[in-house]
C-alpha atoms as a PDB file:
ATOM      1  CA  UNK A   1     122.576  96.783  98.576  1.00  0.00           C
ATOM      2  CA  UNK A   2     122.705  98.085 101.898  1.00  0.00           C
ATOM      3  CA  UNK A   3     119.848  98.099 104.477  1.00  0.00           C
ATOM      4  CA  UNK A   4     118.676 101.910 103.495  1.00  0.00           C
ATOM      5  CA  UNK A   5     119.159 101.135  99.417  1.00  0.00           C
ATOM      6  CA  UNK A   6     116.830  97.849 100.282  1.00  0.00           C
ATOM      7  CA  UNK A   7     114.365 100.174 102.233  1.00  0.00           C
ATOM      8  CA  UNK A   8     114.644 103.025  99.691  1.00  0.00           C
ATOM      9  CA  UNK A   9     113.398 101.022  96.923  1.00  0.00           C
ATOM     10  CA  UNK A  10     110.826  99.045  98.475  1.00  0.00           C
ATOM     11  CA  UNK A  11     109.218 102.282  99.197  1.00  0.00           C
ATOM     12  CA  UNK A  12     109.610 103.275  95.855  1.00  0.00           C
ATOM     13  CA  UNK A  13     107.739 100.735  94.402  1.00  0.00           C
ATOM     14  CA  UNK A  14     105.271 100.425  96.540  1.00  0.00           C
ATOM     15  CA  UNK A  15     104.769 104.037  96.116  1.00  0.00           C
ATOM     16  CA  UNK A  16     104.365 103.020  92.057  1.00  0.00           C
ATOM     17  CA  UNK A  17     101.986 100.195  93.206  1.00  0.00           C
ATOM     18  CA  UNK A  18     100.053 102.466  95.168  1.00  0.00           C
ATOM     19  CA  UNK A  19      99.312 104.989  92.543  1.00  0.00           C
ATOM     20  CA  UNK A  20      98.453 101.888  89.862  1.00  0.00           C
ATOM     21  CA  UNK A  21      96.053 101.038  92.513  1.00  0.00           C
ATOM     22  CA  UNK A  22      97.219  98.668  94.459  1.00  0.00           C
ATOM     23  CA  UNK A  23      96.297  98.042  98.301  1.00  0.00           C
ATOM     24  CA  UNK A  24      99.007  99.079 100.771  1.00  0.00           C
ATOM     25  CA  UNK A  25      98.143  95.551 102.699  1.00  0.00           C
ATOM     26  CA  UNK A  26      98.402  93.604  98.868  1.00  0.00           C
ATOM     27  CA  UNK A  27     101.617  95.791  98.474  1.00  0.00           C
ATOM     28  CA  UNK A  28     102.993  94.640 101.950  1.00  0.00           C
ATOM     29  CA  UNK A  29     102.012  90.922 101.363  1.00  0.00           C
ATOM     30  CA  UNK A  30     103.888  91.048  98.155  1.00  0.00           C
ATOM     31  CA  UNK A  31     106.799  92.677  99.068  1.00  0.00           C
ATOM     32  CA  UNK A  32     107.169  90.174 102.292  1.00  0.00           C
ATOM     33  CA  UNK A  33     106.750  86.925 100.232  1.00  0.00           C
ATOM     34  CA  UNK A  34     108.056  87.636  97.129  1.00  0.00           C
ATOM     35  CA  UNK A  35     111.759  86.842  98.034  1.00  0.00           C
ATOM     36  CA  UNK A  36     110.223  83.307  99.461  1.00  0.00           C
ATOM     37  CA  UNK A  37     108.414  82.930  96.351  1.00  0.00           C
ATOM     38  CA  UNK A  38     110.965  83.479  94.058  1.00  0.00           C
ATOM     39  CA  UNK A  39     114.310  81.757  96.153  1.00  0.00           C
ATOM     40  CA  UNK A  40     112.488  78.761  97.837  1.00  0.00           C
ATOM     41  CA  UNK A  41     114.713  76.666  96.238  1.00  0.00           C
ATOM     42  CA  UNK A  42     118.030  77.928  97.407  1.00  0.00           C
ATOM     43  CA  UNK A  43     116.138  78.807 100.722  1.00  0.00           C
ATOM     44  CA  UNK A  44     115.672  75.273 101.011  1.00  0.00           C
ATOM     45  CA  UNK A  45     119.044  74.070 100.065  1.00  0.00           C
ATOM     46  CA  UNK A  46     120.720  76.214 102.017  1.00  0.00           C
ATOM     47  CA  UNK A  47     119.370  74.542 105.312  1.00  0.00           C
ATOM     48  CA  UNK A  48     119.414  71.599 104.892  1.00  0.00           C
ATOM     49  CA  UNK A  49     122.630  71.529 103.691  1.00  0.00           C
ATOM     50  CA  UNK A  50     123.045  72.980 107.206  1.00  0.00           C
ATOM     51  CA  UNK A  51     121.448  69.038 108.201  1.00  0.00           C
ATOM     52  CA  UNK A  52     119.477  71.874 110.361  1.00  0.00           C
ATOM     53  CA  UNK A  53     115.892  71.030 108.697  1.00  0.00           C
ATOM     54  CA  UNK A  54     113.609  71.873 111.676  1.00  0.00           C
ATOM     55  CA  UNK A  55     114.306  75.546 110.705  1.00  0.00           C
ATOM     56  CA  UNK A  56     112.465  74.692 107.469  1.00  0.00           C
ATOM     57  CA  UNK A  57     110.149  74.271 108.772  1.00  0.00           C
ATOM     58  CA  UNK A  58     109.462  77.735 110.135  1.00  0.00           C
ATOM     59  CA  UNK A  59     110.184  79.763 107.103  1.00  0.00           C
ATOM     60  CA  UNK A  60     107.211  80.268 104.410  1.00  0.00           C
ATOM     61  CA  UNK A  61     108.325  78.863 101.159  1.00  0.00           C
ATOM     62  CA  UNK A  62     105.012  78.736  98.810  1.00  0.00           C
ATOM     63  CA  UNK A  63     105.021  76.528  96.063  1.00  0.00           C
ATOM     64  CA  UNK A  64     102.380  77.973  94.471  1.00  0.00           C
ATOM     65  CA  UNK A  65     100.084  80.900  94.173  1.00  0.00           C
ATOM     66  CA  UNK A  66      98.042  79.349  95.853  1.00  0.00           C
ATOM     67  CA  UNK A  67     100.003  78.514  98.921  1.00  0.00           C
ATOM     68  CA  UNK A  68     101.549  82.196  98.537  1.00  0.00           C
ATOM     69  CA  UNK A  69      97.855  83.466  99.243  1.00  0.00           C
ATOM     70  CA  UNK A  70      97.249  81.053 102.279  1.00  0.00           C
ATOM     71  CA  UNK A  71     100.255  82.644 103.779  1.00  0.00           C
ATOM     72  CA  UNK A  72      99.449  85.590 103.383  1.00  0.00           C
ATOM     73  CA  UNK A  73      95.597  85.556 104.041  1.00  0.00           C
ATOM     74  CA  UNK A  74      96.173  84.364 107.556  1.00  0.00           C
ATOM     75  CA  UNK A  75      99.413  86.695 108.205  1.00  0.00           C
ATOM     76  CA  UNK A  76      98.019  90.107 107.083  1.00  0.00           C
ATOM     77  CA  UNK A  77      94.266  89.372 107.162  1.00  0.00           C
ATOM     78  CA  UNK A  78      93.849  90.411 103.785  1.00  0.00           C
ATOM     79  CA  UNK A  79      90.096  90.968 101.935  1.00  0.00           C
ATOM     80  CA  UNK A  80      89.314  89.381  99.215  1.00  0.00           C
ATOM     81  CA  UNK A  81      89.629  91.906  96.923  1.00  0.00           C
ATOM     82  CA  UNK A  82      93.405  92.297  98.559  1.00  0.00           C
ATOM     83  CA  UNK A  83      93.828  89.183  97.899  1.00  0.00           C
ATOM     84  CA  UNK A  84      93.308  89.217  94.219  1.00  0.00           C
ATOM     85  CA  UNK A  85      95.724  92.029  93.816  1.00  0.00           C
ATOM     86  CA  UNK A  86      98.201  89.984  95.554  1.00  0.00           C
ATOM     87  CA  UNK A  87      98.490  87.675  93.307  1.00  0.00           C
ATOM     88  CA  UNK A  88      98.083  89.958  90.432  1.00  0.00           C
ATOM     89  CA  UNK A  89     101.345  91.107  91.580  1.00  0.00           C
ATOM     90  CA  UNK A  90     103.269  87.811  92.137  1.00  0.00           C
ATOM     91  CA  UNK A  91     101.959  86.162  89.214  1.00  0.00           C
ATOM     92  CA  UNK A  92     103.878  88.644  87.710  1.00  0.00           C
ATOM     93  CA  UNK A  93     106.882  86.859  88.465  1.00  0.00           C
END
């Protein structure tokens, strides 16, 4: 996918998340972390491999809902109640 296709269907969806009643800022969180969430591993791998592991350090891999919604919380300021939809949505995964 090119940079438009990638842009064109994250709007989609969040479009599909809006109307299921989703936050815009849970929606945002999600779509931001999810790729973390989901390629950590390989994230990982792939820099160290590099031997460059200070750059690790940087990059928000959560391994866990739970450190998924600390990330989050303190990036996008999310509510509670934002919060919980969050992870709705990535527990999905």
């Amino acid at each position: 996918m090119n940079e438009d296709e990638i842009s064109e269907t994250l709007d989609t969806e969040a479009k599909k998340l809006s109307l299921q009643g989703y936050s815009n800022k849970a929606i945002l969180a999600y779509q931001t972390i999810l790729p973390f969430y989901l390629e950590k591993k390989a994230i990982h791998d792939f820099f160290m491999k590099d031997n460059d592991p200070e750059i690790i350090k940087m990059i928000p891999l959560p391994n866990s809902l739970h450190e998924a919604r600390l990330i989050v919380e303190a990036e996008y300021w999310l509510t509670e109640n934002d919060q919980d939809q969050f992870i709705d949505l990535l527990s999905s995964h």
